[in-house]
N, C-alpha and C. Protein backbone atom coordinates (compact mmCIF):
# COMPACT_ATOMS: atom_id res chain seq x y z
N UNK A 1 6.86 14.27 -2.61
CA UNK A 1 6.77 14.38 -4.05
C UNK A 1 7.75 13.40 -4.69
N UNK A 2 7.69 12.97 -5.86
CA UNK A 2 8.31 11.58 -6.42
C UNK A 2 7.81 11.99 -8.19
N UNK A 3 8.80 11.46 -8.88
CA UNK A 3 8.59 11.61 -10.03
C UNK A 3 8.41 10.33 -10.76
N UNK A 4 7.67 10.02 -11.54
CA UNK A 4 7.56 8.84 -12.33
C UNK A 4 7.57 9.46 -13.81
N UNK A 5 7.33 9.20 -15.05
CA UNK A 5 7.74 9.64 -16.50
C UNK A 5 7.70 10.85 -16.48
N UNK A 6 9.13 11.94 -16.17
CA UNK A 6 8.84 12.79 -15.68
C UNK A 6 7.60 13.62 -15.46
N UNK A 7 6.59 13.17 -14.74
CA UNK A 7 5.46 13.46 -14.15
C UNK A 7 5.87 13.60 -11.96
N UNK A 8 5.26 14.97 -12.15
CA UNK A 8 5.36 14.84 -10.35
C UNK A 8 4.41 14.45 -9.48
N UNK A 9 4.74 13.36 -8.93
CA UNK A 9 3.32 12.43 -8.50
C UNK A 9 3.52 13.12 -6.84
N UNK A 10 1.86 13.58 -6.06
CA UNK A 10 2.47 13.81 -4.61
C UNK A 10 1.68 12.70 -3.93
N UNK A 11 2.29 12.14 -3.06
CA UNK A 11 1.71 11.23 -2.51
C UNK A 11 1.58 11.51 -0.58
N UNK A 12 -0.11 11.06 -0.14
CA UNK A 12 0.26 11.70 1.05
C UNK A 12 -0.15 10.22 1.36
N UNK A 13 0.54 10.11 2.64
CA UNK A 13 0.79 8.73 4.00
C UNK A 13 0.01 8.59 5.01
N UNK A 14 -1.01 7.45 5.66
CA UNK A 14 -1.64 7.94 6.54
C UNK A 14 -1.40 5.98 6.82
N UNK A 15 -1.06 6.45 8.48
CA UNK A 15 -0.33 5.05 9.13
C UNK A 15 -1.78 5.01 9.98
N UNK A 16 -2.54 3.96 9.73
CA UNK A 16 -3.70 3.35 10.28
C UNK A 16 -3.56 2.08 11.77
N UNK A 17 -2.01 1.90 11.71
CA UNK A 17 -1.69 1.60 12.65
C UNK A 17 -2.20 -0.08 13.04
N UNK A 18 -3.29 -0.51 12.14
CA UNK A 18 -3.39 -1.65 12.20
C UNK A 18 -3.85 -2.58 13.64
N UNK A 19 -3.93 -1.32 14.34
CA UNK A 19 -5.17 -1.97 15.91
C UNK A 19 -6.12 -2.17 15.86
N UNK A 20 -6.89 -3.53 15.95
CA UNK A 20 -8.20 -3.73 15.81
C UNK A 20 -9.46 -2.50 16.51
N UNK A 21 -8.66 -1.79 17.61
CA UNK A 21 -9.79 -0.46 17.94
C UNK A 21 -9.81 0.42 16.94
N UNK A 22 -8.88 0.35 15.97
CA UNK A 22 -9.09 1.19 15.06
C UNK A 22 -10.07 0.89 13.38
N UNK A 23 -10.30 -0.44 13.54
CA UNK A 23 -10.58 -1.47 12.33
C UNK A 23 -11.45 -0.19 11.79
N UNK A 24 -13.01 -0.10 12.17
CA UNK A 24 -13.66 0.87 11.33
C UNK A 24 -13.45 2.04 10.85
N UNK A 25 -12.43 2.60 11.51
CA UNK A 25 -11.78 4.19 11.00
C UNK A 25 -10.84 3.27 9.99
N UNK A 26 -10.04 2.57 9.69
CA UNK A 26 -9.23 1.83 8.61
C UNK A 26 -10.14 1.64 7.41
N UNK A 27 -11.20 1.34 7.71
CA UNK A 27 -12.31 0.70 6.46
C UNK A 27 -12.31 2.34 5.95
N UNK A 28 -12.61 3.22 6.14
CA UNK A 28 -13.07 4.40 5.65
C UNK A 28 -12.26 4.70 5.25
N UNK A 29 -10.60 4.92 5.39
CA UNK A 29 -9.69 5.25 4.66
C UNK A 29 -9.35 4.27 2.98
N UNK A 30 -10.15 2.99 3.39
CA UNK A 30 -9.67 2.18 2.13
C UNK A 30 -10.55 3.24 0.71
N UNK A 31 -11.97 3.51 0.99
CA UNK A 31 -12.73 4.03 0.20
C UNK A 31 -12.09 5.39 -0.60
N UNK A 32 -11.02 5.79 -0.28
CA UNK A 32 -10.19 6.80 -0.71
C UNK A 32 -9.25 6.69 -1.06
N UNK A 33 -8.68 5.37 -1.38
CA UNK A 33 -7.34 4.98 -1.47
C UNK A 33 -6.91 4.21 -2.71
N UNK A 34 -6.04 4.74 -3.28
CA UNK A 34 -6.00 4.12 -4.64
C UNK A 34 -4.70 2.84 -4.71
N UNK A 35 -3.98 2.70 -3.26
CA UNK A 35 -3.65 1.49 -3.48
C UNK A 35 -2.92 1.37 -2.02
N UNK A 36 -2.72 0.70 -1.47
CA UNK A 36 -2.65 -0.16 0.20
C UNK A 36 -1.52 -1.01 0.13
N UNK A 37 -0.70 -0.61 1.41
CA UNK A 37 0.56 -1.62 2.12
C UNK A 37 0.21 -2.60 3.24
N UNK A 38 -0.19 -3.60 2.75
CA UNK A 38 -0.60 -4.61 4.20
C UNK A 38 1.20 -5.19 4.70
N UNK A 39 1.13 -4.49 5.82
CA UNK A 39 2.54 -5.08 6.61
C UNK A 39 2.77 -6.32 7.55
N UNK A 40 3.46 -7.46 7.50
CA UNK A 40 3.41 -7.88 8.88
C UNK A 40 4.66 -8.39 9.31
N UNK A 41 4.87 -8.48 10.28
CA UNK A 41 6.34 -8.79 10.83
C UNK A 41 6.41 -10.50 10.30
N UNK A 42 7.72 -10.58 10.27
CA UNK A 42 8.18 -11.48 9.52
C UNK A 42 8.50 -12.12 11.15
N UNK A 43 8.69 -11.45 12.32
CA UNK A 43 8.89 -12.43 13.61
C UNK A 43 7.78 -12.68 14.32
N UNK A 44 6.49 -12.42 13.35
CA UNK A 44 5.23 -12.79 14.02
C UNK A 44 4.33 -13.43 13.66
N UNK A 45 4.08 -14.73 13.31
CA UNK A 45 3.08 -15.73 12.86
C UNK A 45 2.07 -14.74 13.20
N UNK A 46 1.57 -14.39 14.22
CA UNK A 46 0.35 -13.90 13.98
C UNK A 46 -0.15 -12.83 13.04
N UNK A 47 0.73 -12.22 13.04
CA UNK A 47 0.40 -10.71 12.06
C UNK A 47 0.37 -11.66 10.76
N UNK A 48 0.92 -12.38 10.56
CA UNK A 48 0.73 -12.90 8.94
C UNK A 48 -0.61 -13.49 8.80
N UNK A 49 -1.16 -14.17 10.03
CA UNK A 49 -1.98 -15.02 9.97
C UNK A 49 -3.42 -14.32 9.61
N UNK A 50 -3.08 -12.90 10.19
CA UNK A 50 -4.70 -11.75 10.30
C UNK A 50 -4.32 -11.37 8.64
N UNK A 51 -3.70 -11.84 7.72
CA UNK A 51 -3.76 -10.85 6.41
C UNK A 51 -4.39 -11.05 6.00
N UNK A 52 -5.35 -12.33 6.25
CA UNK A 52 -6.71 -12.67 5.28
C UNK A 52 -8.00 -11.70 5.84
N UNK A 53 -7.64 -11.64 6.87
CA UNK A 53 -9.11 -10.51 6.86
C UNK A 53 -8.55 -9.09 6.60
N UNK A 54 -7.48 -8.63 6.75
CA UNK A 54 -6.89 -7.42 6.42
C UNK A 54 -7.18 -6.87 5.29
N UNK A 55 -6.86 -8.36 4.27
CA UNK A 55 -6.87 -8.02 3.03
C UNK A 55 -8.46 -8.12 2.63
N UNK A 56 -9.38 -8.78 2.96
CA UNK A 56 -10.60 -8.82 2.58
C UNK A 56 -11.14 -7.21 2.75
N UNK A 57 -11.02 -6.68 3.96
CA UNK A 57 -11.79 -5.20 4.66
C UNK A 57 -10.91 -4.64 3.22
N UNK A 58 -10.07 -4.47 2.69
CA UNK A 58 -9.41 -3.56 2.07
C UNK A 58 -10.43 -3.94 0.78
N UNK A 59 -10.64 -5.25 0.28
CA UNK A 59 -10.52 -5.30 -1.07
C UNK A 59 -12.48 -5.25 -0.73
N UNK A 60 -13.04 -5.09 0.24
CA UNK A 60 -14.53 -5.15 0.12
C UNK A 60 -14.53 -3.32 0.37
N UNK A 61 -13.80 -2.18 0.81
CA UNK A 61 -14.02 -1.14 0.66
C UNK A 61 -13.26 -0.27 -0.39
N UNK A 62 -12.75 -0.50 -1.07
CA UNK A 62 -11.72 -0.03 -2.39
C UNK A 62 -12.06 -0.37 -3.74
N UNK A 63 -11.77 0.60 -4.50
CA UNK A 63 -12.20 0.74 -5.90
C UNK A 63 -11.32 -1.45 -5.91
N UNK A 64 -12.05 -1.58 -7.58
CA UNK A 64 -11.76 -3.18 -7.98
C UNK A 64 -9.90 -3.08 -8.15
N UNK A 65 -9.87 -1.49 -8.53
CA UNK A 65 -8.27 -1.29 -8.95
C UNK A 65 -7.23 -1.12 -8.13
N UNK A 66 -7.82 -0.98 -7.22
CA UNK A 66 -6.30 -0.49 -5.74
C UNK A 66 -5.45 -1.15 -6.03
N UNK A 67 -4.48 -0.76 -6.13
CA UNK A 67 -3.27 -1.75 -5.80
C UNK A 67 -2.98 -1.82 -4.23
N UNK A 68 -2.25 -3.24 -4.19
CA UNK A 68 -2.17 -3.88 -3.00
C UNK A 68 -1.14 -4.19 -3.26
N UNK A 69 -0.05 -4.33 -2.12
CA UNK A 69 1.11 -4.42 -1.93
C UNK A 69 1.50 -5.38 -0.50
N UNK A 70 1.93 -6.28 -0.72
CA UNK A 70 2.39 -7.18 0.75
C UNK A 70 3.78 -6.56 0.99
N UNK A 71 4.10 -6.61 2.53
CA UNK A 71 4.74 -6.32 3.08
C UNK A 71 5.85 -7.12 4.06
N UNK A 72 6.18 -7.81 3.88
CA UNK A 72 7.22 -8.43 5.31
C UNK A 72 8.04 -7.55 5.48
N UNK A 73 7.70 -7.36 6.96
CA UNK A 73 8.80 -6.27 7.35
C UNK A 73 9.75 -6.91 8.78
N UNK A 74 10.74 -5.97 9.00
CA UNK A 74 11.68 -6.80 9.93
C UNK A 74 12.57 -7.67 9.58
N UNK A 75 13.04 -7.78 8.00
CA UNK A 75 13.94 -8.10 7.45
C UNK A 75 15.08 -8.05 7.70
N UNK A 76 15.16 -7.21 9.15
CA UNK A 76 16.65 -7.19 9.28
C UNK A 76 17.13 -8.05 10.56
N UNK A 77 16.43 -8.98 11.30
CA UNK A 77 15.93 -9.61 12.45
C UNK A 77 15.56 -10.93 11.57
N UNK A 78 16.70 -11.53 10.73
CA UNK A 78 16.34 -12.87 10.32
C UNK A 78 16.62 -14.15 11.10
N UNK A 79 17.32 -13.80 12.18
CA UNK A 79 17.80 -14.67 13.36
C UNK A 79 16.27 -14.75 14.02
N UNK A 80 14.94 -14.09 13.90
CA UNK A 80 14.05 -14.00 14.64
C UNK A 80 12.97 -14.65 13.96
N UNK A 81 13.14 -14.87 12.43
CA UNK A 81 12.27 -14.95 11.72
C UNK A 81 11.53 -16.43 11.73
N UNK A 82 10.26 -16.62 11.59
CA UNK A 82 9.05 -17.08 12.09
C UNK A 82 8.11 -17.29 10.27
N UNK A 83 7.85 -16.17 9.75
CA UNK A 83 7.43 -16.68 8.49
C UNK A 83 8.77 -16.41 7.30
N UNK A 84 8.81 -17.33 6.95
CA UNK A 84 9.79 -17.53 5.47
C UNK A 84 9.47 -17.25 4.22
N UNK A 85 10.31 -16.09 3.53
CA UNK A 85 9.78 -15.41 2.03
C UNK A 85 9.14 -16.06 1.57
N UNK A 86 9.48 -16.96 1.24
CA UNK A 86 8.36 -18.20 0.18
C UNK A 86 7.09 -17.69 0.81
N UNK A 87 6.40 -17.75 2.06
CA UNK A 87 5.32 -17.92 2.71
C UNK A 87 4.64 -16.71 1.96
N UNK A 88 5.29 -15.60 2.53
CA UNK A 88 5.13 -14.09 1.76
C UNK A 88 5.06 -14.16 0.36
N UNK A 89 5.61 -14.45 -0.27
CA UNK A 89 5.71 -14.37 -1.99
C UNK A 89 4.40 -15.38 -1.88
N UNK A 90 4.11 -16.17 -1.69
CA UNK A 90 2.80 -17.60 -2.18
C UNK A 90 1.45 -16.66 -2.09
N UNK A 91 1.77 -15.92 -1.23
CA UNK A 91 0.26 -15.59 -0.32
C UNK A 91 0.32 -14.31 -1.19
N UNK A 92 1.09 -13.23 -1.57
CA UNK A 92 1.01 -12.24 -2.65
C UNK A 92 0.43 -12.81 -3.94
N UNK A 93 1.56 -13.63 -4.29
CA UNK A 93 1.06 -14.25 -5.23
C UNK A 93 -0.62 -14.99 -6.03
N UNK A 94 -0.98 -15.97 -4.94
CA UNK A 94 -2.24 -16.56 -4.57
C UNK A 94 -3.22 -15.15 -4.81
N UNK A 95 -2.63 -13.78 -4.43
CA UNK A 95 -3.83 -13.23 -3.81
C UNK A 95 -3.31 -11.78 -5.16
N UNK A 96 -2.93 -11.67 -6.02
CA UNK A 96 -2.43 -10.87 -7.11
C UNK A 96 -2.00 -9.50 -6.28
N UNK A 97 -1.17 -9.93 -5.25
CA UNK A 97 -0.15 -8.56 -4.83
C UNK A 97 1.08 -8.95 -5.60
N UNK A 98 1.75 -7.51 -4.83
CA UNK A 98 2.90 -7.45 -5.16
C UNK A 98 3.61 -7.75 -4.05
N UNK A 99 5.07 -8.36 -4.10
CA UNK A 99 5.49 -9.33 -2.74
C UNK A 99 6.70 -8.16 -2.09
N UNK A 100 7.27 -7.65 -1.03
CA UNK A 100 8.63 -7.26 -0.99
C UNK A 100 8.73 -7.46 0.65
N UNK A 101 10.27 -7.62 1.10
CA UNK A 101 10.34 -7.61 2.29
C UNK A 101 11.15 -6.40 2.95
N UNK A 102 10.89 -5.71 3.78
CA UNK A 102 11.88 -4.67 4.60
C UNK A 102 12.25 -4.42 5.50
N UNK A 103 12.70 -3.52 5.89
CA UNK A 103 13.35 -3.57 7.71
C UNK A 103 13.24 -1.46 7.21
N UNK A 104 11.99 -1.69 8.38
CA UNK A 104 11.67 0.05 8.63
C UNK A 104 13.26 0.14 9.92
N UNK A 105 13.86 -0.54 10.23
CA UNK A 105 14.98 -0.12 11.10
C UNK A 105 16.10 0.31 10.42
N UNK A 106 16.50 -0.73 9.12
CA UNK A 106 17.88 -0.15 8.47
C UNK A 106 17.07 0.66 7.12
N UNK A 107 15.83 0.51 7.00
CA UNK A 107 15.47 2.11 5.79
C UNK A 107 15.45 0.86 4.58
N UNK A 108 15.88 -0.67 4.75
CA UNK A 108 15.79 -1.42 3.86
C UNK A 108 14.71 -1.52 2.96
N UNK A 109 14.56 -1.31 1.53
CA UNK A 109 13.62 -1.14 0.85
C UNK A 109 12.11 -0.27 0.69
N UNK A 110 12.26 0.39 2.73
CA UNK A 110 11.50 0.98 2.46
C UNK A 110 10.73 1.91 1.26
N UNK A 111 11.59 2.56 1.05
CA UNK A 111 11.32 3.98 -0.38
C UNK A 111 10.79 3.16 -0.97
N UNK A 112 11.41 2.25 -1.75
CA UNK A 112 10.67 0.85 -2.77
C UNK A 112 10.17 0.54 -2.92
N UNK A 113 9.29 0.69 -1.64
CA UNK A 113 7.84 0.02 -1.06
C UNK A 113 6.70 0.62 -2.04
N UNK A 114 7.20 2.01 -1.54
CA UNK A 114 6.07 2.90 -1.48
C UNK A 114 6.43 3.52 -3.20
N UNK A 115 7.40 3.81 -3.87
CA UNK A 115 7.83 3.85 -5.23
C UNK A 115 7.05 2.92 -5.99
N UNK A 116 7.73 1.55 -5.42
CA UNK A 116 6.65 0.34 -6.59
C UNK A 116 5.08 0.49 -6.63
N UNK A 117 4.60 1.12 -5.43
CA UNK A 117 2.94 0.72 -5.41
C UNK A 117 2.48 2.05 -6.02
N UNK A 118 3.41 3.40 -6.00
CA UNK A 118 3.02 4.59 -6.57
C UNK A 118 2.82 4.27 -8.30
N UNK A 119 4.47 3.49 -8.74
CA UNK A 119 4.09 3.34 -10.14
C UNK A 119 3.17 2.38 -10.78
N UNK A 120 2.43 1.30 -9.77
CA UNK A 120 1.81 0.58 -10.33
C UNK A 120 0.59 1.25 -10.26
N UNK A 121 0.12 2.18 -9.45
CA UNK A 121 -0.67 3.41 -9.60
C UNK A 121 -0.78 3.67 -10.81
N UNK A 122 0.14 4.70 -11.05
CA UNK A 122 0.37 5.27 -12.11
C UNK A 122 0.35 4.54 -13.57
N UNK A 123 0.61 3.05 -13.56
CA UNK A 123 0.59 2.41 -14.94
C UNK A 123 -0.97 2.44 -15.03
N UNK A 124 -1.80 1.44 -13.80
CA UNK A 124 -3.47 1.81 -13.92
C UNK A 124 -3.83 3.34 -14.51
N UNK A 125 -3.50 4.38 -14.15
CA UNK A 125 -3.62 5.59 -13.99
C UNK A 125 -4.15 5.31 -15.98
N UNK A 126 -2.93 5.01 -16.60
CA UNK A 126 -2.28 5.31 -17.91
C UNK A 126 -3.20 4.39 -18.82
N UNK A 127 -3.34 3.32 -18.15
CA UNK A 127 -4.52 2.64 -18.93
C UNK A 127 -5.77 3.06 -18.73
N UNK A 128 -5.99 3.31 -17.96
CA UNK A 128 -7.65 3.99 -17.85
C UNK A 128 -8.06 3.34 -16.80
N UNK A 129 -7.74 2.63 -15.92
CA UNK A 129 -8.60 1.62 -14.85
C UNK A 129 -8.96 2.72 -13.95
N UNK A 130 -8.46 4.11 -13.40
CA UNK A 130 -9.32 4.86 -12.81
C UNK A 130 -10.00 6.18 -13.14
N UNK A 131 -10.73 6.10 -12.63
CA UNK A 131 -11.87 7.26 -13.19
C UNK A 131 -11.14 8.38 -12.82
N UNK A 132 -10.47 9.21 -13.42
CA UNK A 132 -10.00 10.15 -12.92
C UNK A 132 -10.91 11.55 -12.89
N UNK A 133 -11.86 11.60 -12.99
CA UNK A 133 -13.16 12.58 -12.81
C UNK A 133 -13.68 12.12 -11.15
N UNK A 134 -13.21 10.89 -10.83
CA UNK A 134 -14.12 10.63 -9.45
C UNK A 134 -12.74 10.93 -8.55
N UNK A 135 -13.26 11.54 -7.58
CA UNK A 135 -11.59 11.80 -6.08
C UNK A 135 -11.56 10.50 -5.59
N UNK A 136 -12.93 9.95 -5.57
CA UNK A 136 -12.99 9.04 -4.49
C UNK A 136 -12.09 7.69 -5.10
N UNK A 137 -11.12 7.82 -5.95
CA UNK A 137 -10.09 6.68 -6.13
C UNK A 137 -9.28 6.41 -5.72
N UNK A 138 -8.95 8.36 -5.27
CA UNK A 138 -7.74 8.58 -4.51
C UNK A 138 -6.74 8.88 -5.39
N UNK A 139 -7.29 9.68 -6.30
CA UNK A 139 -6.61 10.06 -7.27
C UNK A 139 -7.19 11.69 -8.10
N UNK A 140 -5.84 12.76 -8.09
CA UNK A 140 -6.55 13.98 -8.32
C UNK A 140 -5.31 14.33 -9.43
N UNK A 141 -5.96 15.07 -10.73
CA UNK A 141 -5.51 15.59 -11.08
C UNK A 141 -4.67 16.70 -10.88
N UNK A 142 -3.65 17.39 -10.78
CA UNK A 142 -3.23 18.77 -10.56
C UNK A 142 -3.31 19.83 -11.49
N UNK A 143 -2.51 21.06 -12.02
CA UNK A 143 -2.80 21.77 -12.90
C UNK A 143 -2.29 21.40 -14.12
N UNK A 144 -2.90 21.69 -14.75
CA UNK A 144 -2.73 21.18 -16.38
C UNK A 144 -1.82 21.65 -16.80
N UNK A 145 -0.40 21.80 -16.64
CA UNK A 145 0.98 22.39 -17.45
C UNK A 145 2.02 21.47 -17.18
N UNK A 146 2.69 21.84 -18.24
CA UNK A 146 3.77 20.97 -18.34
C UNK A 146 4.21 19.90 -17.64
N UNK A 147 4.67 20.48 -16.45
CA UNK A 147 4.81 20.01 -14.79
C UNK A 147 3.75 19.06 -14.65
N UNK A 148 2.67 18.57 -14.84
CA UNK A 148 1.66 18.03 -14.56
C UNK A 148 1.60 17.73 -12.69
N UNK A 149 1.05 17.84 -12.13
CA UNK A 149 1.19 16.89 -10.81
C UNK A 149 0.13 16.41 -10.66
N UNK A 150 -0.32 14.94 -10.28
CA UNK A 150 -0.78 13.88 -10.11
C UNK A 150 -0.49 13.65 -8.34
N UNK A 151 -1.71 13.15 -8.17
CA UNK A 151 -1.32 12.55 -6.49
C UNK A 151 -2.64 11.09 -6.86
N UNK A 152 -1.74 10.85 -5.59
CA UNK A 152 -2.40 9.58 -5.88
C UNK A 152 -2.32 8.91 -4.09
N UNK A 153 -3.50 8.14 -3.78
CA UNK A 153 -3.67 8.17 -2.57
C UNK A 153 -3.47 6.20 -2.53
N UNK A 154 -2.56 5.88 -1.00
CA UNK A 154 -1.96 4.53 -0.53
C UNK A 154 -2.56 4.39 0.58
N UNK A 155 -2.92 3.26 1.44
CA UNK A 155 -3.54 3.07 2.33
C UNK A 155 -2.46 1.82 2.92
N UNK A 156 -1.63 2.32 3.76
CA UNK A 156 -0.81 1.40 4.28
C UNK A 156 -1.04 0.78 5.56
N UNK A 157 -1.21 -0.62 5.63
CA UNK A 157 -2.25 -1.28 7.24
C UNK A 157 -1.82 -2.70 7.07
N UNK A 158 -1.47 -2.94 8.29
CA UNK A 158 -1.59 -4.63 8.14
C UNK A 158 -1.97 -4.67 9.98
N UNK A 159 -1.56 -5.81 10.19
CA UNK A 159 -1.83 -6.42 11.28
C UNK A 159 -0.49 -6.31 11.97
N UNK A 160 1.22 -6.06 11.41
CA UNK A 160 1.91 -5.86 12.34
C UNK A 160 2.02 -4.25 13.26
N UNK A 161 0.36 -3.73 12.70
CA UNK A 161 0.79 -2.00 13.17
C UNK A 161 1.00 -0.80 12.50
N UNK A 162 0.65 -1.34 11.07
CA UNK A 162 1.36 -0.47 10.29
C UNK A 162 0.38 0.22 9.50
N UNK A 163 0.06 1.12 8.92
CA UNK A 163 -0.85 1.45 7.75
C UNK A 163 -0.75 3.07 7.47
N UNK A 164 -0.34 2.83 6.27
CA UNK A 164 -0.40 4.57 5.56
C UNK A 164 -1.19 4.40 4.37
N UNK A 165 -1.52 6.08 4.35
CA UNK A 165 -2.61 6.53 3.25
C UNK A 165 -1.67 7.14 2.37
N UNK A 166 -1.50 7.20 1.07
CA UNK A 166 -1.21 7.96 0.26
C UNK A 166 -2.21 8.79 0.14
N UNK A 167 -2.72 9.99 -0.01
CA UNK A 167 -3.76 10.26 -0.39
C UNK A 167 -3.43 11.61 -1.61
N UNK A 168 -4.83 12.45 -1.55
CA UNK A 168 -4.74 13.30 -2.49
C UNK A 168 -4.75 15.02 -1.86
N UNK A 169 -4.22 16.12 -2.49
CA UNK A 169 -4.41 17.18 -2.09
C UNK A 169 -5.61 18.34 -2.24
């Protein structure tokens, strides 16, 4: 649970793990997901190199609104590093994500990760870009009082292994 204008947003996680045996069970989670963490190691040319189809499967099974979020992770292993921020920021950029780098080892930015892509959720939420009558956005209303709670569903996957669902209750 996470709060954004004091509103209690719950967000649930589902790590897709990003193995190509898993590719078609990944596609089915995008269709429920109201916004996605593509991860890839920052000491692995290759994982960066698969984000173009990563990101295509995501953006050909997901509402037009998901938010998408790039990931370099392993930020803390810069003695190892192989793709350079710039590379990461161009390719977010180029492709209208949002850019950040982390290290799931020292907890670096993690929370942040998943905070920034909840509230950029939530700003769509506020403008109207999702249907909030349809689940299938990945997005559910809770009970109507004060408290409001909101969930809102993330689909976290890249090619270094990684992928969680925010989803809904």
């Amino acid at each position: 649970m996470i709060t954004i204008d004091d509103k209690k947003i719950k967000l649930q996680v589902w790590d897709t793990a990003g193995q190509e045996s898993y590719r078609s069970i990944t596609r089915s989670y995008y269709r429920g997901a109201a916004g996605a963490l593509l991860v890839y190691d920052i000491t692995r040319r290759e994982t960066f190199n698969h984000l173009y189809s990563w990101l295509e499967d995501a953006r050909q099974q997901s509402s037009a609104h998901m938010v998408i979020m790039l990931i370099g992770n392993k930020s803390d292993l810069e003695n190892r590093r192989v793709v350079q921020k710039e590379e990461g920021e161009a390719f977010a950029r180029e492709h209208g994500m949002v850019f950040l780098e982390t290290s799931a080892k020292t907890a670096t930015n993690v929370e942040e990760a998943f905070l920034s892509t909840a509230k950029a959720i939530y700003r769509k939420v506020q403008k109207g870009q999702f249907d909030l009558a349809n689940e299938g956005n990945g997005i559910k209303i809770g009970p109507q009082h004060p408290s409001m709670t909101q969930s809102a569903s993330t689909v976290r996957h890249g090619p270094q292994g990684s992928g969680d669902r925010l989803g809904c209750c």
